[in-house]
C-alpha atoms as a PDB file:
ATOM      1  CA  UNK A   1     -14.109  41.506   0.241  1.00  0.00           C
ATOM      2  CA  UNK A   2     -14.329  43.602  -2.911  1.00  0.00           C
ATOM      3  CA  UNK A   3     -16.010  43.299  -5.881  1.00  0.00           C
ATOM      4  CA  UNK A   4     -13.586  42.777  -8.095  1.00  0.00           C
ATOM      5  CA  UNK A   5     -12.031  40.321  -5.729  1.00  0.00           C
ATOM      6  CA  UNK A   6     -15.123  38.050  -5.448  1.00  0.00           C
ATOM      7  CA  UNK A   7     -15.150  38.521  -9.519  1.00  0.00           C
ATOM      8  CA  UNK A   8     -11.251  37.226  -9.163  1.00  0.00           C
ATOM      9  CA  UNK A   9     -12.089  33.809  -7.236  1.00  0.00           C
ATOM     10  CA  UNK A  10     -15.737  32.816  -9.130  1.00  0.00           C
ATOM     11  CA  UNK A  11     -12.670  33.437 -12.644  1.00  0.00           C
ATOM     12  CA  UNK A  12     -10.206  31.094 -10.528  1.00  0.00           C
ATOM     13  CA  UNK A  13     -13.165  28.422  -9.602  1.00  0.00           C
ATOM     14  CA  UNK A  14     -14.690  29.035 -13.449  1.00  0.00           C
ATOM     15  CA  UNK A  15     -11.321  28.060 -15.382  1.00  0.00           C
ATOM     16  CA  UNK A  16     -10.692  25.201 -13.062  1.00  0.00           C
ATOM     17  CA  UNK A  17     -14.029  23.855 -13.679  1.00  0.00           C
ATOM     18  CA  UNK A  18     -13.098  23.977 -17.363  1.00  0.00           C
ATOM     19  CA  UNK A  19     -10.200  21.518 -17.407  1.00  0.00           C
ATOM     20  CA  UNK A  20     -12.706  18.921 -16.355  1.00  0.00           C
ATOM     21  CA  UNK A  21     -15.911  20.602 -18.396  1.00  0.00           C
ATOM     22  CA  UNK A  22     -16.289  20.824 -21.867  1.00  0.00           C
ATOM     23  CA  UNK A  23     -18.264  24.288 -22.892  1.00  0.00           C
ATOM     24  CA  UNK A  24     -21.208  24.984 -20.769  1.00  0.00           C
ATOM     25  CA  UNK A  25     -19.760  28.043 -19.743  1.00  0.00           C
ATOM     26  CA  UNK A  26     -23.197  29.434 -19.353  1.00  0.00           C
ATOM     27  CA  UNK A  27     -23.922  26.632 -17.132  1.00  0.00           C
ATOM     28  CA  UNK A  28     -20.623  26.891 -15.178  1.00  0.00           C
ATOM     29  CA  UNK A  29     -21.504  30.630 -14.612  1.00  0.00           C
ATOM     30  CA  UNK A  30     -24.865  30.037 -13.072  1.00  0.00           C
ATOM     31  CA  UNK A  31     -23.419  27.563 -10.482  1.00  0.00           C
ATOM     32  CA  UNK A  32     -20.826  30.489  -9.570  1.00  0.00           C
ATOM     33  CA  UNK A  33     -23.958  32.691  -9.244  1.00  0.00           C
ATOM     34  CA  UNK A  34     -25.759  30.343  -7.107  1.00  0.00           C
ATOM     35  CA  UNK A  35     -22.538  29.356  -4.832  1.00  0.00           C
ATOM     36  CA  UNK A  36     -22.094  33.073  -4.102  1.00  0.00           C
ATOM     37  CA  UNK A  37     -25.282  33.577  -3.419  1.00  0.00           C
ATOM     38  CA  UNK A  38     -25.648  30.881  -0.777  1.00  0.00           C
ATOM     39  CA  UNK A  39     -28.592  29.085  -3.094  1.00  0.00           C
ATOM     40  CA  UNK A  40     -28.691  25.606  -3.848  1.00  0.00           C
ATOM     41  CA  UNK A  41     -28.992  23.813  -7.481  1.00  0.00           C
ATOM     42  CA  UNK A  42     -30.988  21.634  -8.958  1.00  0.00           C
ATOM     43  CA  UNK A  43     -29.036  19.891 -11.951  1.00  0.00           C
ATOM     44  CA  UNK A  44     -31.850  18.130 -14.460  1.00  0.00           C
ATOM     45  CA  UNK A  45     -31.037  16.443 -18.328  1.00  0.00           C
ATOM     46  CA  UNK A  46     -30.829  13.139 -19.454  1.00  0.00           C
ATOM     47  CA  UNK A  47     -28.007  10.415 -18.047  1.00  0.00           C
ATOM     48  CA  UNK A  48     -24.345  10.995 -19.317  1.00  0.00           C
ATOM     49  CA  UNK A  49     -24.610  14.538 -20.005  1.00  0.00           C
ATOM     50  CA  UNK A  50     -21.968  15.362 -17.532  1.00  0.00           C
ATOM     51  CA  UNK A  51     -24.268  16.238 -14.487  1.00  0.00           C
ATOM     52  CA  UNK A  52     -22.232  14.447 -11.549  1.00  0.00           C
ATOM     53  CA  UNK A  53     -19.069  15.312 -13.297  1.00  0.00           C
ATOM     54  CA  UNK A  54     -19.784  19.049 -12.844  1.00  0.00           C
ATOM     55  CA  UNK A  55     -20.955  19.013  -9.480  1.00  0.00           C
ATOM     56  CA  UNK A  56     -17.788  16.945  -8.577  1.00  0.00           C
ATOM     57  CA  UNK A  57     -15.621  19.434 -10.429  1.00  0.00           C
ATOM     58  CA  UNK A  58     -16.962  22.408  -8.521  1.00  0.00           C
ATOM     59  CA  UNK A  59     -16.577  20.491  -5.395  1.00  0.00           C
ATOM     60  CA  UNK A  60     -12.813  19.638  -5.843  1.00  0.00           C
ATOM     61  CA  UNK A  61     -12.397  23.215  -6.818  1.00  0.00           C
ATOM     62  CA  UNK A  62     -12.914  24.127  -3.032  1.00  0.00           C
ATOM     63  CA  UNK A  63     -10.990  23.517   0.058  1.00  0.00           C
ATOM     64  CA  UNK A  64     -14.729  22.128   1.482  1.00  0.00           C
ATOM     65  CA  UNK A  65     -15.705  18.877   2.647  1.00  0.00           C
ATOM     66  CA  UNK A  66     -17.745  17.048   0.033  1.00  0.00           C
ATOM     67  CA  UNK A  67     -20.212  14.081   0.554  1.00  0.00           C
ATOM     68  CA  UNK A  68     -22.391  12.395  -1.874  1.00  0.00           C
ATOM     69  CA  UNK A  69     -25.601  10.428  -1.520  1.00  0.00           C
ATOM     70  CA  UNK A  70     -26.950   8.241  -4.445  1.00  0.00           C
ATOM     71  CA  UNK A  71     -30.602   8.573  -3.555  1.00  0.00           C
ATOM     72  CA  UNK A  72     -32.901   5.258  -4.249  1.00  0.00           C
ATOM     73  CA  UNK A  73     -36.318   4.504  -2.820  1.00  0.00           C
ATOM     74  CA  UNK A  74     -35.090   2.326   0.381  1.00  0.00           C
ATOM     75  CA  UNK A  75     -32.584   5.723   1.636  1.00  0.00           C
ATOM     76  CA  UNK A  76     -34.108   6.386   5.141  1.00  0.00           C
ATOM     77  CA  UNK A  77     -33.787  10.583   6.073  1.00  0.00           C
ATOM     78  CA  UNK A  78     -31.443   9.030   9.292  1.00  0.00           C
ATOM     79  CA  UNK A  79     -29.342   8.250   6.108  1.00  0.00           C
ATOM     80  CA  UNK A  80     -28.808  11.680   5.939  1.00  0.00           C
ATOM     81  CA  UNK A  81     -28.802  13.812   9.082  1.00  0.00           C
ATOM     82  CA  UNK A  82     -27.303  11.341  10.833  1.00  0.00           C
ATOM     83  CA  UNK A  83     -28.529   9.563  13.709  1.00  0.00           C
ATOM     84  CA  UNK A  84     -28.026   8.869  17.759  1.00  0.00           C
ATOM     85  CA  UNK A  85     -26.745   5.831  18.672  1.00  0.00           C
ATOM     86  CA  UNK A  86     -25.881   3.950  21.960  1.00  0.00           C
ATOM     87  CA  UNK A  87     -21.942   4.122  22.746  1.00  0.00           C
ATOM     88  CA  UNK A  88     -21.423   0.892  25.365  1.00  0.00           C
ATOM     89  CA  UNK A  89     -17.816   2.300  25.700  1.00  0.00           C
ATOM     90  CA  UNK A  90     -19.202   5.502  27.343  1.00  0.00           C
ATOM     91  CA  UNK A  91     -22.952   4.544  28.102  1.00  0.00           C
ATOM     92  CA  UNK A  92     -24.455   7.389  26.567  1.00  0.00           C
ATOM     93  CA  UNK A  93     -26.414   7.969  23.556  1.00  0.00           C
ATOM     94  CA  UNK A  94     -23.966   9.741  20.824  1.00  0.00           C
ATOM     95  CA  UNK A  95     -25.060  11.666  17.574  1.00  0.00           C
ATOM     96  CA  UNK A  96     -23.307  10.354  14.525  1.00  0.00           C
ATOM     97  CA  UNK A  97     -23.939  13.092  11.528  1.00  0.00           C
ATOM     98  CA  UNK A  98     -24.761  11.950   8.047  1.00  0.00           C
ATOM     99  CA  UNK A  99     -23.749  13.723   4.970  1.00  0.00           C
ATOM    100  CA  UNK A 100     -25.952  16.674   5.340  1.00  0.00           C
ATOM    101  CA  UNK A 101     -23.177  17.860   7.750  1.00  0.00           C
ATOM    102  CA  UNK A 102     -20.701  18.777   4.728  1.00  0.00           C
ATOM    103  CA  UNK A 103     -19.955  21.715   2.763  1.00  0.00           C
ATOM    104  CA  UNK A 104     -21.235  20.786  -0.357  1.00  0.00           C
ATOM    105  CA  UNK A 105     -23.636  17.608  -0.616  1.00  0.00           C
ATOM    106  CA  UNK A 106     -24.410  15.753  -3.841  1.00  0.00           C
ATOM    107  CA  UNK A 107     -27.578  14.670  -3.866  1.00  0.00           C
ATOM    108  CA  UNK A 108     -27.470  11.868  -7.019  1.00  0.00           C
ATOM    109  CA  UNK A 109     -30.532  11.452  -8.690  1.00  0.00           C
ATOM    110  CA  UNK A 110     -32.751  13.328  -5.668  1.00  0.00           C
ATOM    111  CA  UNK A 111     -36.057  12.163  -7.212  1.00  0.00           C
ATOM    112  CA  UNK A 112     -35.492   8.255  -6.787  1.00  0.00           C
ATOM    113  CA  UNK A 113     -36.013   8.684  -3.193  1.00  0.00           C
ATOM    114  CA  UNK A 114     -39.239   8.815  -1.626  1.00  0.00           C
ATOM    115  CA  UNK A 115     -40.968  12.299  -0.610  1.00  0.00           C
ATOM    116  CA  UNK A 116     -40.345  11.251   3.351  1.00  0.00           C
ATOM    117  CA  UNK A 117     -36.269  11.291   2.598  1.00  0.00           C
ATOM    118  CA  UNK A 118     -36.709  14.316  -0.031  1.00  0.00           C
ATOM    119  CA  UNK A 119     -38.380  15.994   3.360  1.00  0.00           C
ATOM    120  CA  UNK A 120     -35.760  15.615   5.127  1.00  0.00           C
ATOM    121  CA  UNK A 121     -33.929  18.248   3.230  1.00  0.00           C
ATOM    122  CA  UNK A 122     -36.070  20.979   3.575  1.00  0.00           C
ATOM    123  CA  UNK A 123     -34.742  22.590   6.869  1.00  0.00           C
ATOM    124  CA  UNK A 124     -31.198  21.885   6.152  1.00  0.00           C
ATOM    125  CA  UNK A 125     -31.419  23.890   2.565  1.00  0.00           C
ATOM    126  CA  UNK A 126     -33.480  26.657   3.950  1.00  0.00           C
ATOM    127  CA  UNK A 127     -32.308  27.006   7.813  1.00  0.00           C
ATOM    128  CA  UNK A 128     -28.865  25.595   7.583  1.00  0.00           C
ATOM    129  CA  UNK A 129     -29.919  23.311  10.349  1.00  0.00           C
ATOM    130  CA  UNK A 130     -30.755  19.766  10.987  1.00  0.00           C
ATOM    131  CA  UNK A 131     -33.315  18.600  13.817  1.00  0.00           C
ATOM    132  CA  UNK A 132     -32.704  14.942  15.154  1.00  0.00           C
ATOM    133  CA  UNK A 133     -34.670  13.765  18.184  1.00  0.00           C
ATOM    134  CA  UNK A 134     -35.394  17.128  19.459  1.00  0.00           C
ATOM    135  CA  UNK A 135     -32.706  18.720  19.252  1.00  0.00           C
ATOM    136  CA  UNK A 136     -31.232  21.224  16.401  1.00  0.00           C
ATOM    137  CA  UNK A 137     -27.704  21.200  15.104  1.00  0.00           C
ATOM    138  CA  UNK A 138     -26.138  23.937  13.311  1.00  0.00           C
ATOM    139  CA  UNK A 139     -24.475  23.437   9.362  1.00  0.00           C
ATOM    140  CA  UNK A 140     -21.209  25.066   9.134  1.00  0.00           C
ATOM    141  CA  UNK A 141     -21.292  27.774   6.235  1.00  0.00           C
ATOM    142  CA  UNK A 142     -20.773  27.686   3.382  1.00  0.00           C
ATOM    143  CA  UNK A 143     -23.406  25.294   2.656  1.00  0.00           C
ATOM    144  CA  UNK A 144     -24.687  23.979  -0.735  1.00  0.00           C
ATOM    145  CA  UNK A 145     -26.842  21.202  -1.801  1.00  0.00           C
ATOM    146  CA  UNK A 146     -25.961  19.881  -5.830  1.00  0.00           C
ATOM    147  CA  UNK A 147     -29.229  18.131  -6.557  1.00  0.00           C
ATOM    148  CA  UNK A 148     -29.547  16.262  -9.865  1.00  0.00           C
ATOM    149  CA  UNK A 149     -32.288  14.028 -11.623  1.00  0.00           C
ATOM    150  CA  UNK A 150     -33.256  12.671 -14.237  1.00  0.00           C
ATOM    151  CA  UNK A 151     -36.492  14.058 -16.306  1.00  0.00           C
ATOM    152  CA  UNK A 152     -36.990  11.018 -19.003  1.00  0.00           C
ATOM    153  CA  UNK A 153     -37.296   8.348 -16.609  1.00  0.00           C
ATOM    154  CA  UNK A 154     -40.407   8.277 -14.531  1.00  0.00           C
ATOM    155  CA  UNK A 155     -40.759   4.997 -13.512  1.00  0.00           C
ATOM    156  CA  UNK A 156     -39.917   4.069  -9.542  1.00  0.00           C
ATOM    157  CA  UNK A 157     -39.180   8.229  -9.273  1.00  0.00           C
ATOM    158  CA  UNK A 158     -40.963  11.077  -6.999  1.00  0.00           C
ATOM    159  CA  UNK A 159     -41.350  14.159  -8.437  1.00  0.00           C
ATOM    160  CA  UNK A 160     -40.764  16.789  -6.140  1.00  0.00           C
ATOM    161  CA  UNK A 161     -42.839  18.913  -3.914  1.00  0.00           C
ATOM    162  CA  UNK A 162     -43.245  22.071  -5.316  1.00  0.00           C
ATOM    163  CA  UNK A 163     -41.975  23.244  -1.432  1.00  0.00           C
ATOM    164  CA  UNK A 164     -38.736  21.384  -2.129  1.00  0.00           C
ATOM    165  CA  UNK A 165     -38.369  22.986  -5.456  1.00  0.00           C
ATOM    166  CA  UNK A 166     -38.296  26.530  -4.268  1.00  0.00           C
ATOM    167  CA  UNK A 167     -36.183  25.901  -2.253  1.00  0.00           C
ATOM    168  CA  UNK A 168     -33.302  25.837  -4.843  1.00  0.00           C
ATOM    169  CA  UNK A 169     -31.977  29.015  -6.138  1.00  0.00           C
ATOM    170  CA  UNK A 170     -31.485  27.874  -9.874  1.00  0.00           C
ATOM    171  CA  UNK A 171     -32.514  24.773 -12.239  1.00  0.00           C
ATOM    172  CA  UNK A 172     -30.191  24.053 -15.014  1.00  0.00           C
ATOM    173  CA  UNK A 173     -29.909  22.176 -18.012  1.00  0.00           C
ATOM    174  CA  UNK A 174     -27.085  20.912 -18.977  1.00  0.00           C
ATOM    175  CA  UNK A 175     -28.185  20.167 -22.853  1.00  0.00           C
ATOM    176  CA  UNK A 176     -26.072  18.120 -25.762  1.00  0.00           C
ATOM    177  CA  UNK A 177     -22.579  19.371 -26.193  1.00  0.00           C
ATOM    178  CA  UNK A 178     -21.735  20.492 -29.813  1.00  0.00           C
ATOM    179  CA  UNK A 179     -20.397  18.478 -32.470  1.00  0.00           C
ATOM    180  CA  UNK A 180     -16.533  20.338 -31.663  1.00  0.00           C
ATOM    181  CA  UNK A 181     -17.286  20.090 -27.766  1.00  0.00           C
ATOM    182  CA  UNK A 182     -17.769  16.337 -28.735  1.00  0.00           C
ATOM    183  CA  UNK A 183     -14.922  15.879 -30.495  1.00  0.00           C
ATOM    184  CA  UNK A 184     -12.585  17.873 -27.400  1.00  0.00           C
ATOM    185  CA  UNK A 185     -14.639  15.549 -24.825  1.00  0.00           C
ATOM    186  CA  UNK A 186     -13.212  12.777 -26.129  1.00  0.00           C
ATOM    187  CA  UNK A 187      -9.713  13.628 -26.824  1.00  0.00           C
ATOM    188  CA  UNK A 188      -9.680  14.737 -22.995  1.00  0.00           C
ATOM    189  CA  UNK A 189     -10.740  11.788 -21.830  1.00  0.00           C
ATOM    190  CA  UNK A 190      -8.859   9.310 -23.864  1.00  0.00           C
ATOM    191  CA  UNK A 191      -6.590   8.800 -21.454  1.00  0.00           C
ATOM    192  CA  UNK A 192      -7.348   9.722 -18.097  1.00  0.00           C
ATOM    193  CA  UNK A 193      -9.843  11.239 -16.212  1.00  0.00           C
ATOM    194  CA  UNK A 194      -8.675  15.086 -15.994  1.00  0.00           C
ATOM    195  CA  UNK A 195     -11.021  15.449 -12.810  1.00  0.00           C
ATOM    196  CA  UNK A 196      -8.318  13.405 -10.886  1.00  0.00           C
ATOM    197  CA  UNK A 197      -5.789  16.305 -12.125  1.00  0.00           C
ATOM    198  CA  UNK A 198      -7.268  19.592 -10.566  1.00  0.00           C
ATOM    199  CA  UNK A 199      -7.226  20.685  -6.765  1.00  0.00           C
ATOM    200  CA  UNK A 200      -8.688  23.448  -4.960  1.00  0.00           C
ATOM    201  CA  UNK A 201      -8.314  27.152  -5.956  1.00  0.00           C
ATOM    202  CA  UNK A 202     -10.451  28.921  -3.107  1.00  0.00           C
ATOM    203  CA  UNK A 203     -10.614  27.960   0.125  1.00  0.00           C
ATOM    204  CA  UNK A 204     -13.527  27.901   2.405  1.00  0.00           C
ATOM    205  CA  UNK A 205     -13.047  31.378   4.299  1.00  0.00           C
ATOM    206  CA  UNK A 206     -13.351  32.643   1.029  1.00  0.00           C
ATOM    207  CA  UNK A 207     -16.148  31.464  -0.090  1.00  0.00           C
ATOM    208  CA  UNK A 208     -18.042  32.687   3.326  1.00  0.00           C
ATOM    209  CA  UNK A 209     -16.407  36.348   2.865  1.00  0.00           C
ATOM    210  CA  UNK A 210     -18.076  36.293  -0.968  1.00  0.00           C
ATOM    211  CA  UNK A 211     -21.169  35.592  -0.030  1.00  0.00           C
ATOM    212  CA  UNK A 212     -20.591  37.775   2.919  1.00  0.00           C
ATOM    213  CA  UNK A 213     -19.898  41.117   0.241  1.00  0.00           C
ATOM    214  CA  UNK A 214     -22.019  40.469  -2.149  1.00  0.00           C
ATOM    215  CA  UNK A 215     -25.034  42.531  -1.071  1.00  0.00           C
ATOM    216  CA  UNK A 216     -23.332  45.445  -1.540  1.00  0.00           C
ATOM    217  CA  UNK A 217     -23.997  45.762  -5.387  1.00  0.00           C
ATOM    218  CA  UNK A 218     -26.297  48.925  -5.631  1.00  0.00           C
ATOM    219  CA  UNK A 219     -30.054  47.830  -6.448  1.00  0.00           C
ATOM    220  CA  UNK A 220     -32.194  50.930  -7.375  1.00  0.00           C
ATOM    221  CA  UNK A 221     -35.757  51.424  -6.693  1.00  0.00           C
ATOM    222  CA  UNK A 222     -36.910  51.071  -9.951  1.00  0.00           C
ATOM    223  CA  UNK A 223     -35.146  47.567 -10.470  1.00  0.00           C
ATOM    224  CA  UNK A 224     -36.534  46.533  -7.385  1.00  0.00           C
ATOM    225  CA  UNK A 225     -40.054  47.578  -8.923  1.00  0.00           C
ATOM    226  CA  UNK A 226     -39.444  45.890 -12.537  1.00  0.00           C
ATOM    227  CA  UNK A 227     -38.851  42.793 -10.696  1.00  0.00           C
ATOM    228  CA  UNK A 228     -41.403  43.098  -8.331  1.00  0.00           C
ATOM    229  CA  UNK A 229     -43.991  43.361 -11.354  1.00  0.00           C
ATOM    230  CA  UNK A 230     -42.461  40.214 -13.807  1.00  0.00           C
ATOM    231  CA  UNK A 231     -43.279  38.030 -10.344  1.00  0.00           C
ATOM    232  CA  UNK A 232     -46.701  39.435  -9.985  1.00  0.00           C
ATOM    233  CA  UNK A 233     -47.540  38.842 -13.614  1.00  0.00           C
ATOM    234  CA  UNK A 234     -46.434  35.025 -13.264  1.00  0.00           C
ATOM    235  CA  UNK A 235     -49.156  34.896 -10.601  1.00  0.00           C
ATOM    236  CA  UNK A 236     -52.011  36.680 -12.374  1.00  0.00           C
ATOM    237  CA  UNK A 237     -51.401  34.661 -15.865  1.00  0.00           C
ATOM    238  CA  UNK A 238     -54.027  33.026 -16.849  1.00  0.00           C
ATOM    239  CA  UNK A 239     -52.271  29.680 -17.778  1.00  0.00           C
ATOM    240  CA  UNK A 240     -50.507  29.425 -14.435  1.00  0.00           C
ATOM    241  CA  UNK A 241     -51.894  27.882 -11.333  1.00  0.00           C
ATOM    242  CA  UNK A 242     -48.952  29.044  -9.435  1.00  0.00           C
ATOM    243  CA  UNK A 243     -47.000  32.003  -9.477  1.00  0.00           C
ATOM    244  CA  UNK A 244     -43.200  33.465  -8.128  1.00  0.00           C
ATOM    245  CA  UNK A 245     -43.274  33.141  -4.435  1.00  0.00           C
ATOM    246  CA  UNK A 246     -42.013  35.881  -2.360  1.00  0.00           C
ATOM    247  CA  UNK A 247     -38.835  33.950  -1.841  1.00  0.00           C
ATOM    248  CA  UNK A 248     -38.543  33.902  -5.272  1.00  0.00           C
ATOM    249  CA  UNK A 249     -38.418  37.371  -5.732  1.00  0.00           C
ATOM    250  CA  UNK A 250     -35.712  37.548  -2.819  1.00  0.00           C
ATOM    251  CA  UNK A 251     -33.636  34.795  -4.806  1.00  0.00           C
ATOM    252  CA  UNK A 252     -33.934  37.022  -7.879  1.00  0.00           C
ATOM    253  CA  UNK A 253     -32.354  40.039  -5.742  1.00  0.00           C
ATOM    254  CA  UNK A 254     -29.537  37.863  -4.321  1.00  0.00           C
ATOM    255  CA  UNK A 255     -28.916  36.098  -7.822  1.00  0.00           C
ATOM    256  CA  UNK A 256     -29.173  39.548 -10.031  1.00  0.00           C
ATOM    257  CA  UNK A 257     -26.631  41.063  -7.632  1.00  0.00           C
ATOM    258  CA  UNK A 258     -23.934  38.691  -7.922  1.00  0.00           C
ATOM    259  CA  UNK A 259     -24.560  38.177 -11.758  1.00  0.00           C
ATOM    260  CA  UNK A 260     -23.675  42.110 -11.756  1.00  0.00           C
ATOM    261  CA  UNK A 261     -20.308  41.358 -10.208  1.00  0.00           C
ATOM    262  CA  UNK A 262     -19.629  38.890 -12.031  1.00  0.00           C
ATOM    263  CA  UNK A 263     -20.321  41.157 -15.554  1.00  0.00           C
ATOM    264  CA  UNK A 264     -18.197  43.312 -13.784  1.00  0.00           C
ATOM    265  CA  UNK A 265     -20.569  46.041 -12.431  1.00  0.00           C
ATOM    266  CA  UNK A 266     -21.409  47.056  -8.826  1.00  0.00           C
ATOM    267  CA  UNK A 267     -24.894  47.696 -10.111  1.00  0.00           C
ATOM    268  CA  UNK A 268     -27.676  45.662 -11.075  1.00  0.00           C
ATOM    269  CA  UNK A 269     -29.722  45.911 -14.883  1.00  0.00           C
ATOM    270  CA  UNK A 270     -32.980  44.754 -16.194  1.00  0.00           C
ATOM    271  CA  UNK A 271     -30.966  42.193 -18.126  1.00  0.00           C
ATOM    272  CA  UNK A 272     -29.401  40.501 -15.408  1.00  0.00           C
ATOM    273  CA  UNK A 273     -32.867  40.028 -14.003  1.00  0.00           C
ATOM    274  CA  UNK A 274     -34.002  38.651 -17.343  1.00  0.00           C
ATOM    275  CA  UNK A 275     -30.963  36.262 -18.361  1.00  0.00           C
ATOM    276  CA  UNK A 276     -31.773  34.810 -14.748  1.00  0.00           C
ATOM    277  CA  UNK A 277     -35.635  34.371 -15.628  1.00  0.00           C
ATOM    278  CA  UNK A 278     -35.823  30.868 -16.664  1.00  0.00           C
ATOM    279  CA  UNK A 279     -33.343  29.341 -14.436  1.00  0.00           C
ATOM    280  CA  UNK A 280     -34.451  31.160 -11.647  1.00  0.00           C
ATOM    281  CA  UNK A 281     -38.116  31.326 -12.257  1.00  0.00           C
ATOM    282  CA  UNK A 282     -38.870  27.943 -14.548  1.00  0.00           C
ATOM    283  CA  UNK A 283     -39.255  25.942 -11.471  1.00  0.00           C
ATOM    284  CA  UNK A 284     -41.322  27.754  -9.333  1.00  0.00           C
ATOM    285  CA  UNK A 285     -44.109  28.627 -11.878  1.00  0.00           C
ATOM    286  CA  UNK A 286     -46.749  25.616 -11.908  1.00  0.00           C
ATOM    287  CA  UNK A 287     -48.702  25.190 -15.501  1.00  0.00           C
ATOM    288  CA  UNK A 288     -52.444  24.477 -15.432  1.00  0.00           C
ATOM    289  CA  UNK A 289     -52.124  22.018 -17.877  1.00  0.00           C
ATOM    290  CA  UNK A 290     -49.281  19.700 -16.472  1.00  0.00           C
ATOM    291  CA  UNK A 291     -49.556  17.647 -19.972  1.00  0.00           C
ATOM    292  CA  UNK A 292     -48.612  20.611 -21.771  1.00  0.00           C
ATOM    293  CA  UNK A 293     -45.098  21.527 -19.386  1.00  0.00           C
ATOM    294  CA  UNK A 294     -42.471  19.339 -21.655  1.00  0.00           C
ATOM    295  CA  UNK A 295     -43.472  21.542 -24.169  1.00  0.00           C
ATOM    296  CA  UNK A 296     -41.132  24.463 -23.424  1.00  0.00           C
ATOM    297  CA  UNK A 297     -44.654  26.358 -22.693  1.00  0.00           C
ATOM    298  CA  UNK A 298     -43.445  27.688 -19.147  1.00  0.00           C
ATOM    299  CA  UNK A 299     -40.200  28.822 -20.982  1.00  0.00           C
ATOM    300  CA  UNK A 300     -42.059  30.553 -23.586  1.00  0.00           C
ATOM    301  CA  UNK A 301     -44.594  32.168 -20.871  1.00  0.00           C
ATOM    302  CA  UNK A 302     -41.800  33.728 -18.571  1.00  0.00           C
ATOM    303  CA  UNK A 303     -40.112  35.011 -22.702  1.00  0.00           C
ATOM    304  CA  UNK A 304     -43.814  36.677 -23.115  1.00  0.00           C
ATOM    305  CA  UNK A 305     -43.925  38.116 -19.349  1.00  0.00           C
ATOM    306  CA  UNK A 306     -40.188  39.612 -19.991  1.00  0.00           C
ATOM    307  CA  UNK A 307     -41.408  41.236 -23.545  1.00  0.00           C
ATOM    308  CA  UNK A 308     -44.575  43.178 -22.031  1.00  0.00           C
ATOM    309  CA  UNK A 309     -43.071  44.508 -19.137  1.00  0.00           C
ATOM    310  CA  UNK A 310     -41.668  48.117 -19.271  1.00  0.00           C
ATOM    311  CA  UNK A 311     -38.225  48.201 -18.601  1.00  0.00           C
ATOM    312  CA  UNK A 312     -36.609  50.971 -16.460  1.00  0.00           C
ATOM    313  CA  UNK A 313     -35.359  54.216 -18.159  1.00  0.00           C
ATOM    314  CA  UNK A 314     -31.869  53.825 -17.469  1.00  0.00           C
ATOM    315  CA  UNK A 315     -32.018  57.579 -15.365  1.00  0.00           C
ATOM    316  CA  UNK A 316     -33.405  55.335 -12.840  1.00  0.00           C
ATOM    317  CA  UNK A 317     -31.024  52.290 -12.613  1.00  0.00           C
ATOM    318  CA  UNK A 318     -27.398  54.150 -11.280  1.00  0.00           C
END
């Protein structure tokens, strides 16, 4: 698949989105970025900011299979790979998969459930496989896990494991719509529900050929440098206890190169690397004051890391 083509479907999968979604383009985008880049997402604001809505908008947009779990503290992780049970028809134990064997999983409100079920997601986002009583099953590609929670409420939640957390490509914000978003929301809405209106615009073989192509935006040395040195100032800052991992960095790569395509370059620049920063690199930076992290401080830290670092001479990015 070409570039301009995969630019083509993320356009087709962006302006169907948008007859459901209000604004948020921004956030819209990054999604694109992160489906194409076989990542996962991490969706975190406060209730009724149009969280599930979006993830069930991009899902509908695909010719996938879609499941979705509402996570709470009593969901077992059988609840979601699936288990073995005894068939009397046939006398033999046989495997019934859970939702984890989808296309695109909605994980509602992934930090009500305890860490053991949170666990249970950890090889299926990073190996695209599931391991029930001893034996490992394969998850057909593409495969994406829509995570969201809510950040105000702490009370009978489980934060999650920093493991988990790197282990998805962006976290977004969806944020307050404006006062003329608002005012569209409702007059969408007033009548019916335009998610029940819009169909799939890509299919599934698609999808797998994108993220397939993808790699072949050019990366030059000197970009791969610049990035290498913003991750190993978040690990020698003083007010971090925990830095980019290096499968952070290799998200960064995968994310920056898609971003290119989808700015319509077959290159990548030191601003694609820095408008993914904070999405890409908010979550897997750990403050050494936790008291302080509502503050925007880890924001503001990865802003100050971005500002002192030399960016390439542009002789060395094509």
């Amino acid at each position: 698949m070409e570039m301009t083509d995969i630019r083509e479907l993320a356009e087709r999968i962006r302006r169907n989105v948008a007859k459901v979604i209000v604004g948020k383009d921004d956030v819209i985008e990054l999604i694109l970025i992160s489906l194409i880049a076989g990542g996962h997402v991490l969706l975190e604001d406060v209730p009724g900011t149009g969280k599930t809505l979006l993830a069930k908008s991009i899902a509908r947009s695909l010719s996938c299979t879609f499941k979705r779990v509402q996570f709470t503290p009593d969901l077992l992780p059988s609840d979601i790979s699936g288990i073995n049970f005894y068939s009397q028809k046939s006398g033999e134990f046989e495997f019934h998969p859970g939702p984890l064997f989808s296309h695109i999983l909605l994980a509602d409100e992934i930090n009500r459930a305890t860490p053991r079920t949170q666990s249970s997601l950890l090889e299926a986002m990073e190996e695209r496989q599931v391991s029930v009583d001893g034996e490992t099953r394969r998850l057909e590609a593409p495969f994406l896990v829509l995570a969201t929670q809510n950040p105000v409420e702490n009370q009978g939640t489980f934060p999650l494991p920093e493991a988990q957390l790197d282990r998805f490509l962006l976290k977004i914000s969806m944020g307050y719509p404006s006062t003329e978003e608002s005012v569209t929301l409702l007059k969408r809405f007033k009548e019916q529900n335009p998610l029940e209106e819009i169909g799939a615009v890509a299919t599934r073989e698609e999808l797998a050929e994108a993220q397939e192509s993808y790699a072949k935006v050019a990366v030059s040395d000197d970009i791969l440098r610049y990035l290498i040195q913003l991750v190993e100032k978040t690990r020698s800052h003083p007010d971090l206890l925990l830095g980019v991992s290096p499968r952070g960095s290799q998200a960064m790569l995968k994310a920056a190169q898609v971003l290119a395509i989808l700015r319509g370059r077959d290159y990548v620049l030191p601003d694609d690397i820095k408008v993914l920063m904070k999405p890409l690199f908010g979550h897997r930076i750990l403050l050494r004051n936790h008291v302080r992290a509502a503050s925007g401080l880890a924001e503001q830290i990865l802003d100050r890391i971005a500002a002192d670092t030399p960016v390439p001479a542009e002789s060395g990015i094509l």
